[in-house]
Protein backbone atom coordinates (compact mmCIF):
# COMPACT_ATOMS: atom_id res chain seq x y z
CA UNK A 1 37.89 174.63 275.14
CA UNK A 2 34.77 174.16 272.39
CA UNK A 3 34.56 170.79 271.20
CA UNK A 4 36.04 171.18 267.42
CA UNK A 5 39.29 173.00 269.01
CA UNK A 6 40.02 169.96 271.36
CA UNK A 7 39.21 167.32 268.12
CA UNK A 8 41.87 169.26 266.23
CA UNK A 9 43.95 169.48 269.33
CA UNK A 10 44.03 165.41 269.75
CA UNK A 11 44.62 165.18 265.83
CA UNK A 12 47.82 167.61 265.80
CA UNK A 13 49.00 165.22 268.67
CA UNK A 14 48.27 161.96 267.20
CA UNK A 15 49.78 163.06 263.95
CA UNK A 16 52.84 163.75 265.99
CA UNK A 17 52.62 160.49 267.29
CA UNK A 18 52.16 158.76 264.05
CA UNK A 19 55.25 161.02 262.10
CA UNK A 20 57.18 159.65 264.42
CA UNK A 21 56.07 155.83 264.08
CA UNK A 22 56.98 156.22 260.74
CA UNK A 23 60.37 157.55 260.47
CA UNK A 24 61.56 154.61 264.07
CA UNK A 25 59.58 151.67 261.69
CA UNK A 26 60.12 152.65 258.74
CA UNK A 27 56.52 151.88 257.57
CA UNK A 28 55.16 151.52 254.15
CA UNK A 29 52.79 154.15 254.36
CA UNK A 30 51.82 157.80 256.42
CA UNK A 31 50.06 156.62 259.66
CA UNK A 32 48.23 159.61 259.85
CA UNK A 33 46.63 158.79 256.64
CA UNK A 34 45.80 155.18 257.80
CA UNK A 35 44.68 156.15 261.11
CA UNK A 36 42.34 158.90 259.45
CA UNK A 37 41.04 156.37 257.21
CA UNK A 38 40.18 153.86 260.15
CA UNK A 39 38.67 156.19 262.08
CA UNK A 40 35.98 156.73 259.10
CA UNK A 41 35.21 153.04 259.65
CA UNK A 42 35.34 153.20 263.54
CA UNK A 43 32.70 154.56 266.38
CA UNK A 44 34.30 157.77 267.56
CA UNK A 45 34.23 156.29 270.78
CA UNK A 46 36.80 153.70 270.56
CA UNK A 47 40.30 154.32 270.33
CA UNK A 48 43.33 152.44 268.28
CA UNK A 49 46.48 150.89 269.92
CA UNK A 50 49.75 151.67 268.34
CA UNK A 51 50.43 147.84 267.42
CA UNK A 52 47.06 147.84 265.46
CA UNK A 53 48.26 150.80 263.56
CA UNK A 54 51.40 148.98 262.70
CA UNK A 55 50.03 146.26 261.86
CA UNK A 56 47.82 147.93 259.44
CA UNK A 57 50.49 149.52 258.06
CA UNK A 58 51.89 146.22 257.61
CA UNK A 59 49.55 144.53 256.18
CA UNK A 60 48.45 146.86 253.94
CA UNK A 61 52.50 147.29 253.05
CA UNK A 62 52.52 143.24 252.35
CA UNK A 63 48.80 143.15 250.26
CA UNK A 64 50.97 146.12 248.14
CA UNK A 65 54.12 143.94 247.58
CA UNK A 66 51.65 140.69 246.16
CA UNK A 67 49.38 142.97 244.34
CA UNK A 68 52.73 144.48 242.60
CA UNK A 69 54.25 140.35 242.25
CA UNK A 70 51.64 139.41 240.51
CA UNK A 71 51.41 142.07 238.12
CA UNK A 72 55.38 141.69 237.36
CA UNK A 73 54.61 138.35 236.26
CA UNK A 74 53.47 139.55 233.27
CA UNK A 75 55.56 139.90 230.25
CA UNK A 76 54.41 143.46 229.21
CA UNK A 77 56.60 146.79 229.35
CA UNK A 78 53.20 148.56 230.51
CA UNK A 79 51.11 147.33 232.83
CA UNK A 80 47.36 147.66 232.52
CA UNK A 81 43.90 147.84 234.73
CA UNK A 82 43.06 144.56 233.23
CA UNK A 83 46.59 143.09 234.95
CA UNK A 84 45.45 145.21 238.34
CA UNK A 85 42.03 143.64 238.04
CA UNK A 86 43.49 140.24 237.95
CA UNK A 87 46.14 140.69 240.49
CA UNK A 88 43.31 141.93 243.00
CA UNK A 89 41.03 138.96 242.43
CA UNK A 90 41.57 136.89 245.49
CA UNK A 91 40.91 139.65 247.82
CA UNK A 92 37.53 140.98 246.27
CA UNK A 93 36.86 136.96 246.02
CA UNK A 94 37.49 136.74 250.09
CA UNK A 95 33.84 138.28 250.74
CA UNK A 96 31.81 136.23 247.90
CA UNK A 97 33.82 133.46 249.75
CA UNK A 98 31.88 133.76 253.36
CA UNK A 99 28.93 134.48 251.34
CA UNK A 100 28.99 131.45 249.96
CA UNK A 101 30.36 129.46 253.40
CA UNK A 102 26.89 131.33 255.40
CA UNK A 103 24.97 129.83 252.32
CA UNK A 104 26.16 125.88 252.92
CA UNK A 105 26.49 126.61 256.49
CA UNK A 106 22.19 127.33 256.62
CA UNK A 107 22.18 124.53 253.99
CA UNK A 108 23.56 121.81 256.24
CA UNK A 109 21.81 122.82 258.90
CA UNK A 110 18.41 122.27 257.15
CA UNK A 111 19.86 118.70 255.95
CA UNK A 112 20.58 118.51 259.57
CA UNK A 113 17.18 119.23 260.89
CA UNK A 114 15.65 116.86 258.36
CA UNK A 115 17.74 113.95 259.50
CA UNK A 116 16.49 114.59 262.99
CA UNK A 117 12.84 114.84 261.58
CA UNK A 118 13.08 111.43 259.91
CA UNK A 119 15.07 109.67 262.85
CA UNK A 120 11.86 111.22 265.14
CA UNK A 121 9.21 109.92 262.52
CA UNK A 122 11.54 106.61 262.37
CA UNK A 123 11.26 106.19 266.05
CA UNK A 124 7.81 106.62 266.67
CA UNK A 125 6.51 104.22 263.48
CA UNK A 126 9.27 101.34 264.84
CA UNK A 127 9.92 102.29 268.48
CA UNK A 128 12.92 103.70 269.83
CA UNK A 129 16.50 102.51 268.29
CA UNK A 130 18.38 102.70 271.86
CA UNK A 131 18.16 99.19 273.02
């Protein structure tokens, strides 16, 4: 069996698999679709449990239902990319977030290296401060 015949062979099986996951679950969204999309992100090498997929699903399913909240608060028949925009904030904010925690991180740990400098320079100008 070549190599592309076997690929398509695992997919038509897997997609099997994942049609049924969604009808027993009753998931938010096609696994197959998710799974496909994963696998973009993913060295071919490594396979996905089923409770990863589900909880995915999930979570992508619950990011959906406070993405849609938060638009509904507003008091507008039609809602607009500038309500979207808004709505999605706090999850495009999550990565400048841990920029911005690596940047203080490497900042305190320069204040923290200068501290030990001057408690090194400290001890050898007045003699050691352990008594």
């Amino acid at each position: 069996m070549t190599e592309d015949k076997r690929k398509a062979t695992e997919d038509m099986h897997e997609n099997t698999d994942d049609e049924e996951l969604d009808k027993t679950l009753n998931l938010p969204f096609p696994n197959a679709t998710l799974v496909r999309l994963m696998k973009q992100h993913i060295s071919p090498n490594k396979m996905i449990k089923k409770e990863v997929k589900i909880a995915m699903n999930r979570f992508l399913g619950d990011i959906v239902r406070e993405v849609s909240e938060k638009m509904n608060e507003y008091p507008y028949a039609m809602i607009d990319y500038r309500m979207f925009e808004e709505a999605i904030r706090p999850y495009k904010l999550v990565k400048e977030m841990d920029r911005e925690k690596e940047r203080l991180m490497h900042h305190l740990d320069t204040i923290v290296q200068d501290c030990l400098s001057i408690k090194r320079d400290l001890d050898n100008k007045f003699g050691s401060s352990e008594l």
